[in-house]
C-alpha atoms as a PDB file:
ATOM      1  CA  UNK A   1       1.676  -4.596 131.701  1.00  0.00           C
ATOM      2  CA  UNK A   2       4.872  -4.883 133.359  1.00  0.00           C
ATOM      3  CA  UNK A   3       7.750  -6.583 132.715  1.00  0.00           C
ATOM      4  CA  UNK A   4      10.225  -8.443 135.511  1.00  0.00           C
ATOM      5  CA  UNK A   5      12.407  -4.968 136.125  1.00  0.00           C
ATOM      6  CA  UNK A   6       8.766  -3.459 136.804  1.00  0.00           C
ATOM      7  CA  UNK A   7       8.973  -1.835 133.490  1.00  0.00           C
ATOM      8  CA  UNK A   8       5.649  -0.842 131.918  1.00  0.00           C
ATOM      9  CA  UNK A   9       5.633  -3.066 128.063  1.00  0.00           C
ATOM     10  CA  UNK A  10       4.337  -1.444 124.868  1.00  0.00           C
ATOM     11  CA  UNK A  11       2.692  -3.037 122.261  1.00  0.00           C
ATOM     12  CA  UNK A  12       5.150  -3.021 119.367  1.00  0.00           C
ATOM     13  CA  UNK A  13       3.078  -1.743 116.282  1.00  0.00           C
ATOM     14  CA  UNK A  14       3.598  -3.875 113.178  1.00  0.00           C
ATOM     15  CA  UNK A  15       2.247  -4.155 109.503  1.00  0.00           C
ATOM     16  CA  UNK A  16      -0.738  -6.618 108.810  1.00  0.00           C
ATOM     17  CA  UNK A  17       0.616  -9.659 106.938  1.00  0.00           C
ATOM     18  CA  UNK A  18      -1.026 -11.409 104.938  1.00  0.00           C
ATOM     19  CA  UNK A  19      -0.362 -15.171 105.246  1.00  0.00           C
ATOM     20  CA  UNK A  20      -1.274 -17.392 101.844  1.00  0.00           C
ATOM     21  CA  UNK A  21      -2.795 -20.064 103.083  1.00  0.00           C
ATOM     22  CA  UNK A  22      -3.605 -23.669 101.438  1.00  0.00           C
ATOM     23  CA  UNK A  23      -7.388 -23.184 101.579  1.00  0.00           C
ATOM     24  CA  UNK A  24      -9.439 -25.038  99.992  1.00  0.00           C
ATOM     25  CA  UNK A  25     -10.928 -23.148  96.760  1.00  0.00           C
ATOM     26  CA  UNK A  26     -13.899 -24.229  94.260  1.00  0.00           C
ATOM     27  CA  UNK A  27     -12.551 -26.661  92.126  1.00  0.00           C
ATOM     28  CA  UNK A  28     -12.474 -25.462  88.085  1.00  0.00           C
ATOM     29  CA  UNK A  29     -13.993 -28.164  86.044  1.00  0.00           C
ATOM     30  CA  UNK A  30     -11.624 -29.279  83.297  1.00  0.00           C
ATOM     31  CA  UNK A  31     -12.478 -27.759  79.618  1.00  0.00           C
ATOM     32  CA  UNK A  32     -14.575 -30.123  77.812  1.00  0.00           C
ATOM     33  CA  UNK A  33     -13.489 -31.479  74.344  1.00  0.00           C
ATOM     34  CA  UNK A  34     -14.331 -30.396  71.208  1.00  0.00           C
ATOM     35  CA  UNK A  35     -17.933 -31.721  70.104  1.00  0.00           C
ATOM     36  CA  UNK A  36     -18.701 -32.386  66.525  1.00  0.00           C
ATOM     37  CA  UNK A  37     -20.613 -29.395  64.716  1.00  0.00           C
ATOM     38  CA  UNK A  38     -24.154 -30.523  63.763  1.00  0.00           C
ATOM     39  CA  UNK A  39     -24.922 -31.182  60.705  1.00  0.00           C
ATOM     40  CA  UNK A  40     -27.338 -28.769  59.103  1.00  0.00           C
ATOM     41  CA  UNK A  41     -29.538 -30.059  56.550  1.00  0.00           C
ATOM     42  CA  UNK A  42     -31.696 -27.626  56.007  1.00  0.00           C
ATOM     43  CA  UNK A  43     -29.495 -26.001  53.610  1.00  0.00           C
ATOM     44  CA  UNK A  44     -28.450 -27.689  50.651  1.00  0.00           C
ATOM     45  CA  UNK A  45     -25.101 -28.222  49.268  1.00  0.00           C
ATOM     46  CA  UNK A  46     -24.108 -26.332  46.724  1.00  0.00           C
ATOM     47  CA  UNK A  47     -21.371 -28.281  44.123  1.00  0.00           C
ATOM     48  CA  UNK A  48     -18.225 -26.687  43.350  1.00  0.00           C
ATOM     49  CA  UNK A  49     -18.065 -26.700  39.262  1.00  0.00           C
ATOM     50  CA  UNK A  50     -15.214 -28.293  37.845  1.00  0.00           C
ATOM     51  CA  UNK A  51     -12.733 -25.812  36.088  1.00  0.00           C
ATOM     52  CA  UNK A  52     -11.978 -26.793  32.487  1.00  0.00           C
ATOM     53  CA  UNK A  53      -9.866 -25.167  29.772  1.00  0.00           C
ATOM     54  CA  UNK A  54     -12.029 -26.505  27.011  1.00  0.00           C
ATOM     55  CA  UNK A  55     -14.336 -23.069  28.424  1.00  0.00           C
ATOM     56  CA  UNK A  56     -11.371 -21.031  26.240  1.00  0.00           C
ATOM     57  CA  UNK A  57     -11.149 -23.553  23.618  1.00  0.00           C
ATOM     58  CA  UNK A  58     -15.273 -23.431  23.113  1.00  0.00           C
ATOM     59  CA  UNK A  59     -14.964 -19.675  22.222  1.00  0.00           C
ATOM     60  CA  UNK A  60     -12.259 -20.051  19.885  1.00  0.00           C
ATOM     61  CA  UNK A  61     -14.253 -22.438  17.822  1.00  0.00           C
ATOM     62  CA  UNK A  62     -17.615 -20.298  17.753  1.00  0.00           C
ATOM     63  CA  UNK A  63     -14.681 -16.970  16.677  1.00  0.00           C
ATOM     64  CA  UNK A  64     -13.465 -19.148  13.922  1.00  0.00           C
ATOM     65  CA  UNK A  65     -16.975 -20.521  12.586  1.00  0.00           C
ATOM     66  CA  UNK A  66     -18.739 -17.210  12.872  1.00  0.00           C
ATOM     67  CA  UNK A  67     -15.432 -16.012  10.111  1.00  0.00           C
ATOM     68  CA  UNK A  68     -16.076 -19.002   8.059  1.00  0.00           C
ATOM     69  CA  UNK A  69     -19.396 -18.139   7.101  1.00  0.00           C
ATOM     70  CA  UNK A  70     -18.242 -14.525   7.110  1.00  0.00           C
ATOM     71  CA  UNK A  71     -15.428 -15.284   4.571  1.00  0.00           C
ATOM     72  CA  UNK A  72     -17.834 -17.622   2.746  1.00  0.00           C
ATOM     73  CA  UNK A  73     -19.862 -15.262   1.113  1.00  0.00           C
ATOM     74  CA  UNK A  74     -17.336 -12.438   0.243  1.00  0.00           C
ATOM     75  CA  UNK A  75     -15.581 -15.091  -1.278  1.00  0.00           C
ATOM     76  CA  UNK A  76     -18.980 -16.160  -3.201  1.00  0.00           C
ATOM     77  CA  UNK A  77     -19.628 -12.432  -3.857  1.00  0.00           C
ATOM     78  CA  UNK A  78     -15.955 -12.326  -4.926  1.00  0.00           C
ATOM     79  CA  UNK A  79     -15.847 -15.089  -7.521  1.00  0.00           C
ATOM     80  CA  UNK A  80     -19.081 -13.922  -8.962  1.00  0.00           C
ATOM     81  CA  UNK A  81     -17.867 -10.470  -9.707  1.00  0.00           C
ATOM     82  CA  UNK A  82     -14.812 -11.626 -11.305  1.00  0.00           C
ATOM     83  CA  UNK A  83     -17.128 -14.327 -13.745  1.00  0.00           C
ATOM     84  CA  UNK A  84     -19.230 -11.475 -14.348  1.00  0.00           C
ATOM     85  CA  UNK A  85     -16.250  -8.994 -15.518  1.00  0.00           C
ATOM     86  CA  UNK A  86     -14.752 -11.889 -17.668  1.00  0.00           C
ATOM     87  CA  UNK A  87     -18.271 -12.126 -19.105  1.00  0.00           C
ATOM     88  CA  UNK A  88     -18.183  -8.749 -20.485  1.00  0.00           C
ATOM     89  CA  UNK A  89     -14.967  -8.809 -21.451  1.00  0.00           C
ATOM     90  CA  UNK A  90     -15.149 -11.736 -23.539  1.00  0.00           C
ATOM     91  CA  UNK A  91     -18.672 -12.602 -24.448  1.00  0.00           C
ATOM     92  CA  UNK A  92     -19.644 -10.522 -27.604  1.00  0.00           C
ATOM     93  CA  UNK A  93     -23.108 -10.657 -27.137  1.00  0.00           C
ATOM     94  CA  UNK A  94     -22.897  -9.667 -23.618  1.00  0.00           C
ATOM     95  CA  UNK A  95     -20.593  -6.331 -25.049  1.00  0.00           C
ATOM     96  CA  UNK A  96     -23.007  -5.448 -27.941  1.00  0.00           C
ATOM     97  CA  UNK A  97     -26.300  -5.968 -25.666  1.00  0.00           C
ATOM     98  CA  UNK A  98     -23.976  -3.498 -22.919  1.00  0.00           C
ATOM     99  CA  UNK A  99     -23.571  -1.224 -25.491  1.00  0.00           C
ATOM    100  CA  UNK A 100     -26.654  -0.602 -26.988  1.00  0.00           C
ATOM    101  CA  UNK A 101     -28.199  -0.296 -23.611  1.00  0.00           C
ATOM    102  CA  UNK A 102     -26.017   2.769 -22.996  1.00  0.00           C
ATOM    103  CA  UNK A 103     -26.885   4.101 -26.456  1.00  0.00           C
ATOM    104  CA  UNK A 104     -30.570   3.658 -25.168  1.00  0.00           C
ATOM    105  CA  UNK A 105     -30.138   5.570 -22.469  1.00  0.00           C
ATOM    106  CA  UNK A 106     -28.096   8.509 -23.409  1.00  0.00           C
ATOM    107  CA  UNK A 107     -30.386   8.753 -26.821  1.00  0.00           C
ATOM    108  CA  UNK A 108     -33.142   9.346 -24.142  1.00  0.00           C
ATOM    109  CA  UNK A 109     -31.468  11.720 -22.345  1.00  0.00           C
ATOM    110  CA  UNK A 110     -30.584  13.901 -25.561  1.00  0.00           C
ATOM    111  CA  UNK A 111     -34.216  13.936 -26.820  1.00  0.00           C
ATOM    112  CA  UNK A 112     -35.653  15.252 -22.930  1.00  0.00           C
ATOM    113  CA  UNK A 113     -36.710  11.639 -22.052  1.00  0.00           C
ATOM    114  CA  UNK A 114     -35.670   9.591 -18.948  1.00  0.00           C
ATOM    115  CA  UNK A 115     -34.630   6.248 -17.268  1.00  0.00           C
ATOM    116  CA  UNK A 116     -37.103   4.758 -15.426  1.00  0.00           C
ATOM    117  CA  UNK A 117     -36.379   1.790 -13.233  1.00  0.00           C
ATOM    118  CA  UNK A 118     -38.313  -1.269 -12.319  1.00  0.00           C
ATOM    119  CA  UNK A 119     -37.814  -3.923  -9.715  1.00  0.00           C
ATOM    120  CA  UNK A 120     -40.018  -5.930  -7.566  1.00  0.00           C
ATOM    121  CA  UNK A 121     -38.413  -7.330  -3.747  1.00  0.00           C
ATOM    122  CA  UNK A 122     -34.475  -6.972  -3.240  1.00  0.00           C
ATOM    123  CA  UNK A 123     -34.500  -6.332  -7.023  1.00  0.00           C
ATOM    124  CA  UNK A 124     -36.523  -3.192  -5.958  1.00  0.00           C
ATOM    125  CA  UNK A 125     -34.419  -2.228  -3.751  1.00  0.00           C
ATOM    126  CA  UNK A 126     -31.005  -2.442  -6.098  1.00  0.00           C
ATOM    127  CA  UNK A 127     -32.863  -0.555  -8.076  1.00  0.00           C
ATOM    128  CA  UNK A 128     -33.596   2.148  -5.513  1.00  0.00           C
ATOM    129  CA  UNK A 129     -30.118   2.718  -5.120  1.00  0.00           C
ATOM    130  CA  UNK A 130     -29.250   2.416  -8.701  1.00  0.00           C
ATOM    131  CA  UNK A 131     -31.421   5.444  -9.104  1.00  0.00           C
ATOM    132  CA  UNK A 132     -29.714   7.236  -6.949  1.00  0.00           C
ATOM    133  CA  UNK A 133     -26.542   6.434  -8.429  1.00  0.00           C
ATOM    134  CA  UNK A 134     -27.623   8.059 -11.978  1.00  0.00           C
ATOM    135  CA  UNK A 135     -29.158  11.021 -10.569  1.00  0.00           C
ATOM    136  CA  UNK A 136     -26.320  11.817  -8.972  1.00  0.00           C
ATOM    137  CA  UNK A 137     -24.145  11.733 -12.563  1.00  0.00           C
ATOM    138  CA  UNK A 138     -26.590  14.212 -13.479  1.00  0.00           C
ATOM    139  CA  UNK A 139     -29.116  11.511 -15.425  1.00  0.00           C
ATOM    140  CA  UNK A 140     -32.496  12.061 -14.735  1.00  0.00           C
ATOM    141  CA  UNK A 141     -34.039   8.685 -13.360  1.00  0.00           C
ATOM    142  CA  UNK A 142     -36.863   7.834 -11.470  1.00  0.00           C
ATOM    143  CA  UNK A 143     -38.165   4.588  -9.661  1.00  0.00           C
ATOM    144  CA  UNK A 144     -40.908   2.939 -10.788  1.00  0.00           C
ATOM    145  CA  UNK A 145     -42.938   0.572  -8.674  1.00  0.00           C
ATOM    146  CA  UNK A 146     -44.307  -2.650 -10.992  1.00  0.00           C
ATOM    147  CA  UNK A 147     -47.752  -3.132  -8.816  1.00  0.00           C
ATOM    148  CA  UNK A 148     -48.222   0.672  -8.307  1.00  0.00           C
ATOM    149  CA  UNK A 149     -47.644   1.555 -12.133  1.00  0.00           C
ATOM    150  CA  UNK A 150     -51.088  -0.495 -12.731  1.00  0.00           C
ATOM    151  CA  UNK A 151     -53.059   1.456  -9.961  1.00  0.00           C
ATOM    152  CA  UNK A 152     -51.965   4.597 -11.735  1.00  0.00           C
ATOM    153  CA  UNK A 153     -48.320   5.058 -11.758  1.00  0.00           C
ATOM    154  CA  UNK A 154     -47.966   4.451 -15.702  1.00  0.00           C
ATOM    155  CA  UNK A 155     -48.505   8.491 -16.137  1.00  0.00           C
ATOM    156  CA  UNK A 156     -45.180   8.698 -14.997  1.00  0.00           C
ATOM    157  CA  UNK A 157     -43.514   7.041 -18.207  1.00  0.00           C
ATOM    158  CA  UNK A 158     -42.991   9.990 -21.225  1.00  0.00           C
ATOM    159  CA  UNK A 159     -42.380   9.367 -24.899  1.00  0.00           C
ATOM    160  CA  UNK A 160     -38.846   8.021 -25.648  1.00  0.00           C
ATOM    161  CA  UNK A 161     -38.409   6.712 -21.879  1.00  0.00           C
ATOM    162  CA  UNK A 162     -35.994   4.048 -21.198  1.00  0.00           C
ATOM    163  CA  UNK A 163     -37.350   1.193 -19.236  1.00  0.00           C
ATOM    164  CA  UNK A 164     -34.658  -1.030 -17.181  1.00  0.00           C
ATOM    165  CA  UNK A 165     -36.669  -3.424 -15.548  1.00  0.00           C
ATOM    166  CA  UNK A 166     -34.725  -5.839 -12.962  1.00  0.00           C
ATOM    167  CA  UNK A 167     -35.184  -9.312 -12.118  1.00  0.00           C
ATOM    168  CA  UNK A 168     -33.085 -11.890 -11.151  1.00  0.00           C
ATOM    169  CA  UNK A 169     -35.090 -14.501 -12.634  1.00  0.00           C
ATOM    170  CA  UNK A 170     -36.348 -12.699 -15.141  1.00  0.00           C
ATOM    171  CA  UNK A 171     -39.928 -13.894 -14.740  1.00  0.00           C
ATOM    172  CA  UNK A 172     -41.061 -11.767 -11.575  1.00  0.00           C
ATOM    173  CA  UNK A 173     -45.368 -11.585 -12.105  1.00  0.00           C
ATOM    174  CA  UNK A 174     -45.655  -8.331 -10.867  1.00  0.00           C
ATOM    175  CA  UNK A 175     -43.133  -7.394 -14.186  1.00  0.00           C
ATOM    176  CA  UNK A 176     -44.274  -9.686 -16.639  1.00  0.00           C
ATOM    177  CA  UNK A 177     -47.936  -7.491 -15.737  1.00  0.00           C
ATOM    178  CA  UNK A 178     -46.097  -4.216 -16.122  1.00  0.00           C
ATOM    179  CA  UNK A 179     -44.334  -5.134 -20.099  1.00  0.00           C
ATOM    180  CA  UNK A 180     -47.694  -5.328 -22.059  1.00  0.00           C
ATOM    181  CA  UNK A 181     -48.662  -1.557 -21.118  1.00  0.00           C
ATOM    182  CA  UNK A 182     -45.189  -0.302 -21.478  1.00  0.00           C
ATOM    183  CA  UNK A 183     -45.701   1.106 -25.350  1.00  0.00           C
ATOM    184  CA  UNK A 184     -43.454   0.515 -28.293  1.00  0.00           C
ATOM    185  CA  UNK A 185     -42.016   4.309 -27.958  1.00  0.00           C
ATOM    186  CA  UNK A 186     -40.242   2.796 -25.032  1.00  0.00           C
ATOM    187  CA  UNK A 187     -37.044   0.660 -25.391  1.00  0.00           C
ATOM    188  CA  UNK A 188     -36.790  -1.856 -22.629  1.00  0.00           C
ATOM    189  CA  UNK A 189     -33.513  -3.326 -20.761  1.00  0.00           C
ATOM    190  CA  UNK A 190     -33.906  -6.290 -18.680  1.00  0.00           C
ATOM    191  CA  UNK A 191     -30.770  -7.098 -16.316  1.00  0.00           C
ATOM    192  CA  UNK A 192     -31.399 -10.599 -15.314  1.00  0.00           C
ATOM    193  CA  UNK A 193     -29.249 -13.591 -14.538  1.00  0.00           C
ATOM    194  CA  UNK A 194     -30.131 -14.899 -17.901  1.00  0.00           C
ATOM    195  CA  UNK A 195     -27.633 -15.132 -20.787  1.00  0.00           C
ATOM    196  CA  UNK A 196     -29.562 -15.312 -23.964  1.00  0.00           C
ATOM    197  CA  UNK A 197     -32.965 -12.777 -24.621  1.00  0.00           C
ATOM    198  CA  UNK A 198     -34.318 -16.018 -26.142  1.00  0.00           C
ATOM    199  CA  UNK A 199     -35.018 -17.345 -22.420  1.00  0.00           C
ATOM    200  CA  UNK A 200     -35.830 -14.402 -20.569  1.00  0.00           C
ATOM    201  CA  UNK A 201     -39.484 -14.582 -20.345  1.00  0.00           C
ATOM    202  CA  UNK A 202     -39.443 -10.482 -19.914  1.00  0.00           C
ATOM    203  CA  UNK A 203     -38.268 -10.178 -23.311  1.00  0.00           C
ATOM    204  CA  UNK A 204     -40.316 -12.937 -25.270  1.00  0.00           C
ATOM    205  CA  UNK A 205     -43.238 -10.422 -25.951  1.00  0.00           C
ATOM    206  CA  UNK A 206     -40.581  -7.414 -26.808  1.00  0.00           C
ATOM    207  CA  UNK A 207     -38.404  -8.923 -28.959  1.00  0.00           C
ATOM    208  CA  UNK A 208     -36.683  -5.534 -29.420  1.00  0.00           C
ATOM    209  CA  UNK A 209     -35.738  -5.255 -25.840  1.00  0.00           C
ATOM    210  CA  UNK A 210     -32.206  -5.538 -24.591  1.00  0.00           C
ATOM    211  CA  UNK A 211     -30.644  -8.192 -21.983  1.00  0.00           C
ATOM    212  CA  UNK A 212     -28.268  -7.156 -19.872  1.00  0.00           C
ATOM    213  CA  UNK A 213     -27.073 -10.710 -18.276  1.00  0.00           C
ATOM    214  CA  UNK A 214     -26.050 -10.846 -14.857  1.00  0.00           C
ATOM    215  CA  UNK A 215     -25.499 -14.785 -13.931  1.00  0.00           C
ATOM    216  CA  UNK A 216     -23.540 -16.145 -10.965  1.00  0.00           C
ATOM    217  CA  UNK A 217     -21.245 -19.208 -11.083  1.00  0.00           C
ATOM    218  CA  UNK A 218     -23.506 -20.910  -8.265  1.00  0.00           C
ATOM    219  CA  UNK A 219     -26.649 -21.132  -6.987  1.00  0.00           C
ATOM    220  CA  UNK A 220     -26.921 -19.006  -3.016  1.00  0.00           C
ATOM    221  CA  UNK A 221     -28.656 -22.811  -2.141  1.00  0.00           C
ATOM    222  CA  UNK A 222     -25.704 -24.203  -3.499  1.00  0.00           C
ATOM    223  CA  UNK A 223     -22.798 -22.193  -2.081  1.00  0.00           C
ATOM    224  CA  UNK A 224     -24.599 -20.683   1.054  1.00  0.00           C
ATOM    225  CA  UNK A 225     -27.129 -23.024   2.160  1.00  0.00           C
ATOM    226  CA  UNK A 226     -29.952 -20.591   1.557  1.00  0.00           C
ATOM    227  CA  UNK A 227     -31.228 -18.967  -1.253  1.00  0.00           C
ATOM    228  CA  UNK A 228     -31.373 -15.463   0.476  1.00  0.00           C
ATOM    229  CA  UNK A 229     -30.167 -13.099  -2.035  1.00  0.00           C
ATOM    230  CA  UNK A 230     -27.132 -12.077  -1.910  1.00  0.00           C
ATOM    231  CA  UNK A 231     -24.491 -13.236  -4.788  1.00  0.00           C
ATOM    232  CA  UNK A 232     -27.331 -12.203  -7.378  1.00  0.00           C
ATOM    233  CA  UNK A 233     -28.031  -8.513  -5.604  1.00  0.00           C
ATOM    234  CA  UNK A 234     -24.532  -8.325  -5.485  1.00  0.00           C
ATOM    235  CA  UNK A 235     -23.391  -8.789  -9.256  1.00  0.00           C
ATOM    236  CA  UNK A 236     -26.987  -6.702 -10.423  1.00  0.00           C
ATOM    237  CA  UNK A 237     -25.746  -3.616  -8.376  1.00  0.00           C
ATOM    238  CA  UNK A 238     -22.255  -3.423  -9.684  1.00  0.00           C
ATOM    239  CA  UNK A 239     -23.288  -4.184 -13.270  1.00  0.00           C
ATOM    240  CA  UNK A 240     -26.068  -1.250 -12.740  1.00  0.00           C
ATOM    241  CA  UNK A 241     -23.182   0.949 -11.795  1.00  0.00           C
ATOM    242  CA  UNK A 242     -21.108  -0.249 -14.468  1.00  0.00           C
ATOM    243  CA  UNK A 243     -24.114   1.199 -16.622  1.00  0.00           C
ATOM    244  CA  UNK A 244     -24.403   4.485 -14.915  1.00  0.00           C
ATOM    245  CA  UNK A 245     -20.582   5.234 -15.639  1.00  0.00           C
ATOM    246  CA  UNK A 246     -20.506   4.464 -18.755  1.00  0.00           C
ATOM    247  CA  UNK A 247     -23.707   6.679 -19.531  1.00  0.00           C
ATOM    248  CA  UNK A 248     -22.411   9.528 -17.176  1.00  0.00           C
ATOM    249  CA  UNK A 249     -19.295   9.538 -19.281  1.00  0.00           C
ATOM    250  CA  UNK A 250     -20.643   9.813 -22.559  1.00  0.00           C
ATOM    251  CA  UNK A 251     -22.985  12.188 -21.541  1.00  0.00           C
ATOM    252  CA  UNK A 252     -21.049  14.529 -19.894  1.00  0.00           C
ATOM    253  CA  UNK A 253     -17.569  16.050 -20.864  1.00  0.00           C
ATOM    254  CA  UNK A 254     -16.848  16.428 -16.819  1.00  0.00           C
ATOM    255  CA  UNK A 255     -18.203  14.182 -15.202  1.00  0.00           C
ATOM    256  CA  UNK A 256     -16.602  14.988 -11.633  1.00  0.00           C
ATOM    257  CA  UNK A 257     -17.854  18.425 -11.997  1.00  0.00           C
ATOM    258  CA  UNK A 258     -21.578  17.353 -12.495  1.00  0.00           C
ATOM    259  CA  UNK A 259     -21.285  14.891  -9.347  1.00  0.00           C
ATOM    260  CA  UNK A 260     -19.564  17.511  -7.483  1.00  0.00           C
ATOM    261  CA  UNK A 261     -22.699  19.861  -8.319  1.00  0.00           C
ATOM    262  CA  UNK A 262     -25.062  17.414  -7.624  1.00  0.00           C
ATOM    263  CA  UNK A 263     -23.285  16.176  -4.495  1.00  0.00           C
ATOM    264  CA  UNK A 264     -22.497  19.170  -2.224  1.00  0.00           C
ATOM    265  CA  UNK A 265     -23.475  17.411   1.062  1.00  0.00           C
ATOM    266  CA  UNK A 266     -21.292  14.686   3.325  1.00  0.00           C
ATOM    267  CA  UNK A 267     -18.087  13.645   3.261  1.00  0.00           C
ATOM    268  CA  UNK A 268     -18.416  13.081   0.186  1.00  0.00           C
ATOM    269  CA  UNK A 269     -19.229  16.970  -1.118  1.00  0.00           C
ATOM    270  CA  UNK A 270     -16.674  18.371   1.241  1.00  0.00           C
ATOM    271  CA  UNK A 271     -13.756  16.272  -0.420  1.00  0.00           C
ATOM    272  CA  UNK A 272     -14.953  17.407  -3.706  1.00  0.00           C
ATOM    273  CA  UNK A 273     -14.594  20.914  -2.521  1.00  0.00           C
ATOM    274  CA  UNK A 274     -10.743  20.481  -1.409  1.00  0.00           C
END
């Protein structure tokens, strides 16, 4: 192509541009609004619980009941060893009866003879441990059941025995069946809760028998609201130990060394070894 001087024209090369254009473009719908969620009722509400401080307030109660009961029978226990001790150390009868069981015991000791002793229940089982008790001092003691002595058990009583039969009422039957084959060689001690030998029904066929009383100041019913034993156990195993030391003691001129001998194993024997 040629221009008015004749000159041939070039094309002048140039750069694609790209022209923005007001096209029409799809329209964008607006966003729609927010729809309320459904509501699902196929799941049930659960309630919040209400928080309360009376939660803290409930314990502290059922702490300070559970020590009121607690602190009601040591203190019943308490009172009823303290009676007892005043009892026997101001009640003559109480001393003499106290003393003559001791003399009982140790003049069956010094002649070969024994302490058996008797006890039906929790009675039985004071006396279990009262056994062990005297055993230990070096006093030879055995337990005997009151049922099983009359199926066979009586061969275990010897001339000059010592009997100490134990019941809180003083009137258990399976004793009151034992006493009437328990010969006159034998010298009986009944620890009861009864003051006088005149109404222990143990002791109404052997008037020669000793009472060793061991009452409490109030009925369990009365001061614990059952009558579990517990005050009664209680004052019958300290006033059986009572009667252990005071044997051991007049038996033996040492009476540390014969536990000590007797006693080797525990806690117990090692601190008698330091």
């Amino acid at each position: 192509m040629a221009d008015v001087c004749g000159k041939q024209r070039v094309p002048v090369q140039t750069s694609a541009v790209v022209v923005l254009t007001d096209s029409a473009r799809p329209a964008v719908p607006p966003p729609s609004p927010p729809s309320d969620s459904p509501t699902r009722t196929e799941e049930p509400c659960t309630p919040i619980e209400e928080f309360s401080l009376d939660d803290g307030d409930g314990v502290a109660a059922q702490r300070k009941a559970r020590l009121a009961n607690g602190w009601r029978v040591l203190d019943a226990e308490a009172v009823a060893l303290r009676n007892l001790a005043t009892l026997y150390d101001t009640d003559e009868a109480a001393q003499e009866h106290f003393s003559n069981a001791v003399e009982a015991i140790v003049t069956s000791r010094r002649s070969g003879a024994k302490l058996v002793v008797t006890g039906v229940g929790k009675s039985g089982h004071i006396g279990r441990k009262l056994v062990a008790t005297f055993q230990s001092l070096g006093i030879a003691t055995v337990f005997l059941h009151p049922t099983e002595a009359l199926h066979g058990d009586l061969g275990l009583l010897g001339p000059n025995d010592t009997v100490l039969l134990i019941s809180f009422s003083g009137k258990s039957p399976e004793l009151l069946q034992l006493v009437p084959y328990l010969g006159p060689s034998l010298r009986l001690v009944a620890l009861t809760s009864h003051r006088r030998s005149e109404d222990c029904e143990l002791l109404r066929a052997r008037p020669d028998g000793l009472l060793l009383p061991a009452p409490i100041p109030e009925p369990e019913k009365a001061a614990l609201g059952v009558s579990a034993p517990t005050t009664s156990t209680t004052v019958t195993l300290a006033l059986g130990d009572a009667l252990a030391m005071a044997v051991a003691k007049e038996l033996h001129a040492d009476i540390a060394t014969v536990f000590a001998a007797n006693h080797p194993g525990g806690a117990i024997g090692a601190a008698t070894k330091q």
